[in-house]
Protein backbone atom coordinates (compact mmCIF):
# COMPACT_ATOMS: atom_id res chain seq x y z
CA UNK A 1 -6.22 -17.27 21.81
CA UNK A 2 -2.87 -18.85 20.08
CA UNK A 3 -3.00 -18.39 16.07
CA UNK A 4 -2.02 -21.51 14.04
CA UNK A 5 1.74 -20.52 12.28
CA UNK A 6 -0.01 -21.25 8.96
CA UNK A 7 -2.21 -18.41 9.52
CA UNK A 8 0.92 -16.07 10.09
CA UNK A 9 2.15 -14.57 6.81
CA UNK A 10 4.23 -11.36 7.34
CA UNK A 11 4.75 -9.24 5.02
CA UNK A 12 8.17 -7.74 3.91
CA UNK A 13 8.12 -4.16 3.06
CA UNK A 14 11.22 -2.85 1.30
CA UNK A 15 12.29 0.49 3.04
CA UNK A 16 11.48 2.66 0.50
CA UNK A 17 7.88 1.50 0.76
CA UNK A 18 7.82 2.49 4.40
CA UNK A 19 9.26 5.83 3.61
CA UNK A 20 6.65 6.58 1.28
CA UNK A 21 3.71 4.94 3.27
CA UNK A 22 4.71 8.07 5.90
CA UNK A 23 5.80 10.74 2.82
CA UNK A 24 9.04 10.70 3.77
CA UNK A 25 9.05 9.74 7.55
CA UNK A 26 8.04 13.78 7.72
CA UNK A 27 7.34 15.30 10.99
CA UNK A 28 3.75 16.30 10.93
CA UNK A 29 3.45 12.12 10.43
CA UNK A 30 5.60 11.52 13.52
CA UNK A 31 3.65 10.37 16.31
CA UNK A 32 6.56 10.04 18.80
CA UNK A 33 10.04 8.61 19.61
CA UNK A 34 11.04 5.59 21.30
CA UNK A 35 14.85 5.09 23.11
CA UNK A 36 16.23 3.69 20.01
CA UNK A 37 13.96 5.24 16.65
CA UNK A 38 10.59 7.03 15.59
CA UNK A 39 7.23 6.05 15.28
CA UNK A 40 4.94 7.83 12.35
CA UNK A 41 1.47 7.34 10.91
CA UNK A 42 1.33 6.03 7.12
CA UNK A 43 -0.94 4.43 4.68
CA UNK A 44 -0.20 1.33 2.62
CA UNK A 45 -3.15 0.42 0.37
CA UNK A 46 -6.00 3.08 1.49
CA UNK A 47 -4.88 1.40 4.91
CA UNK A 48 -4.18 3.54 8.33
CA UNK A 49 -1.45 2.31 10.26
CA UNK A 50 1.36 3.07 12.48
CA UNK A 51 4.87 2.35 11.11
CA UNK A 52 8.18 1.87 14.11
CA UNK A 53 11.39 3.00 12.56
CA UNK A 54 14.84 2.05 14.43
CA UNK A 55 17.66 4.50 13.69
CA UNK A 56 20.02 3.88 11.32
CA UNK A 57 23.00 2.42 12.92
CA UNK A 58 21.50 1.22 16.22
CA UNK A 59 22.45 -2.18 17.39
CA UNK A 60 19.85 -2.22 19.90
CA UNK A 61 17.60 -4.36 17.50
CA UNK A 62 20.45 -6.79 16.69
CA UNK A 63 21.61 -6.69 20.59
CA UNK A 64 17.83 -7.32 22.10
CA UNK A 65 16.86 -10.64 21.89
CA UNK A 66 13.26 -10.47 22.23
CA UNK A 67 12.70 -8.59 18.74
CA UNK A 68 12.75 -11.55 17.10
CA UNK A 69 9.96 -12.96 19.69
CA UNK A 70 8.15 -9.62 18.88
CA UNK A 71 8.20 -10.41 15.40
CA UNK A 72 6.68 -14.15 15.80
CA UNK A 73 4.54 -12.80 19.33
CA UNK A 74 1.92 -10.67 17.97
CA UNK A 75 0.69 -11.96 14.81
CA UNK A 76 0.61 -15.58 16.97
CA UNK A 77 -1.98 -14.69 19.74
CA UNK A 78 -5.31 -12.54 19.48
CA UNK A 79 -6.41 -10.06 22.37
CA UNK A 80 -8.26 -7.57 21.81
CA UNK A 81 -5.97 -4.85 23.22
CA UNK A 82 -2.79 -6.10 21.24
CA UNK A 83 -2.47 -4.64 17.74
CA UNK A 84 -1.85 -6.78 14.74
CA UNK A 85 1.86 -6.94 13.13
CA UNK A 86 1.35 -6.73 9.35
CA UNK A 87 5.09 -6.52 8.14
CA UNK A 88 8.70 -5.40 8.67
CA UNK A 89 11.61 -4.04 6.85
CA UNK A 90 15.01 -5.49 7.64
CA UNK A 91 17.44 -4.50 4.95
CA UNK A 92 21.26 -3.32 5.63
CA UNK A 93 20.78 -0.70 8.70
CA UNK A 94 17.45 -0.39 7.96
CA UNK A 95 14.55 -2.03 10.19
CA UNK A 96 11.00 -1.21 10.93
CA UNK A 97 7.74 -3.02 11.98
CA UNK A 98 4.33 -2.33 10.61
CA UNK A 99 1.35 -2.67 12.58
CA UNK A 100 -2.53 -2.54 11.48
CA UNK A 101 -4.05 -0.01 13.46
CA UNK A 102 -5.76 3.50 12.93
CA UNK A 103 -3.47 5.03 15.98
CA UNK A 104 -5.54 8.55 17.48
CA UNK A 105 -1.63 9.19 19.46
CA UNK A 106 0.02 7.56 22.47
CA UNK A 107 -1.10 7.64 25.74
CA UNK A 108 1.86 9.60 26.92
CA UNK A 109 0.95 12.70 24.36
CA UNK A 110 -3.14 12.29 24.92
CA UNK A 111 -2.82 13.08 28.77
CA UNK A 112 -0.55 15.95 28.35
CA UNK A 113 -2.94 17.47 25.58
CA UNK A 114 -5.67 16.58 28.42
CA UNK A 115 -7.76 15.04 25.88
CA UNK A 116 -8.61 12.12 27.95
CA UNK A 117 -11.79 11.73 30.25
CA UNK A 118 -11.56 10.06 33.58
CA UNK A 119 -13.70 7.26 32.99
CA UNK A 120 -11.50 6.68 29.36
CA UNK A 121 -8.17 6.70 31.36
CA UNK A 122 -10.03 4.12 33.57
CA UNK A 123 -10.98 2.04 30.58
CA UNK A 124 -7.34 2.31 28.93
CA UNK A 125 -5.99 1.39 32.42
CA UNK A 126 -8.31 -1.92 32.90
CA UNK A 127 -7.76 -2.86 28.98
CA UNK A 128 -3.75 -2.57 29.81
CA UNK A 129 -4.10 -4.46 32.84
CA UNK A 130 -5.73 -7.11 30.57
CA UNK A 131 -3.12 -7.24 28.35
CA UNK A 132 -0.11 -7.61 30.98
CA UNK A 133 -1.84 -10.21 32.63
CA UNK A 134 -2.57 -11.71 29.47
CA UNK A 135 1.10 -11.79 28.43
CA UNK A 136 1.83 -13.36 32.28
CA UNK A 137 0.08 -16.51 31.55
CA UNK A 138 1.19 -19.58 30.06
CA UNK A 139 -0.40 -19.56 26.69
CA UNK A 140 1.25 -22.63 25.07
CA UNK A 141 2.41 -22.93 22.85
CA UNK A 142 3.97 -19.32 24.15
CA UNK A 143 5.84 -18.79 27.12
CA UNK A 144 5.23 -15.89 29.56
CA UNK A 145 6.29 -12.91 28.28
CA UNK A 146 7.85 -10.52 29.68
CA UNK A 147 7.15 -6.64 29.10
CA UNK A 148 9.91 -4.36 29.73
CA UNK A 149 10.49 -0.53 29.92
CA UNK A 150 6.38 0.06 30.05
CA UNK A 151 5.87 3.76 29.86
CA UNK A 152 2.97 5.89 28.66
CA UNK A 153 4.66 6.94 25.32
CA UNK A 154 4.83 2.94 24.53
CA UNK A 155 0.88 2.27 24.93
CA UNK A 156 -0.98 3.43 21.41
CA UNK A 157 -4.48 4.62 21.59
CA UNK A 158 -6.04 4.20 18.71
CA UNK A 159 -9.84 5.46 16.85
């Protein structure tokens, strides 16, 4: 389903409100790392959510074009497998994304902790099947999208 743009109000978080909404960006918040940053647990208004921190410094944000489309992409279509986008921090070197979701870990760390059942890798591995097909169709107003460097450690499981 394709969200009106009214309906689509980001929210700018200053970075100093992401650093305290993960005390600090400290490890024992740190659920993993991506190629270019760090992604942590935090709370912003009694709320559990996952914050995505670039490093300081990297152009990979400014050099990939399809940030921008991930800014506008998820808080413009509704499936039940993709996570809501409630903000993001762009300020100097800083930039981070903030997305509404009680995260449990990533996929990547839950298999190698062999805390997953069969049948709930089965589940995750329909649900993400869902999704990329999803993101393959033509969902005007959207194009297709297209999802690059998929790996375990990208696909959040959450409670």
């Amino acid at each position: 389903m394709v969200r009106s743009l009214q309906e689509n109000n980001l929210k700018i978080f200053s970075y100093d409100e992401l650093r305290m909404s993960t005390n600090d960006f400290r490890n024992e918040n740190r659920i993993d790392d991506f190629q270019y940053g760090k992604t942590f647990y935090g709370t912003i208004q009694d709320k559990q959510v996952v914050v995505k921190i670039w490093q300081p410094g990297s152009h990979s944000w400014a050099s990939n074009c399809d940030n921008a489309f991930r800014l506008r992409h998820p808080q413009l279509i509704c499936h039940p497998n993709l996570v809501e986008l409630i903000g993001y921090c762009r300020k100097d070197e800083h930039f981070g994304i903030v997305y509404d979701v009680k995260a449990l870990d990533t996929l990547l760390n839950l298999i190698l902790k062999d805390s997953l059942s069969r049948i709930q890798i089965i589940k995750i591995g329909i649900g993400f099947a869902s999704l990329l097909e999803f993101h393959h169709k033509d969902n005007t107003p959207l194009p297709p999208y297209v999802v690059c460097n998929i790996s375990a450690s990208h696909i959040m499981i959450y409670q």
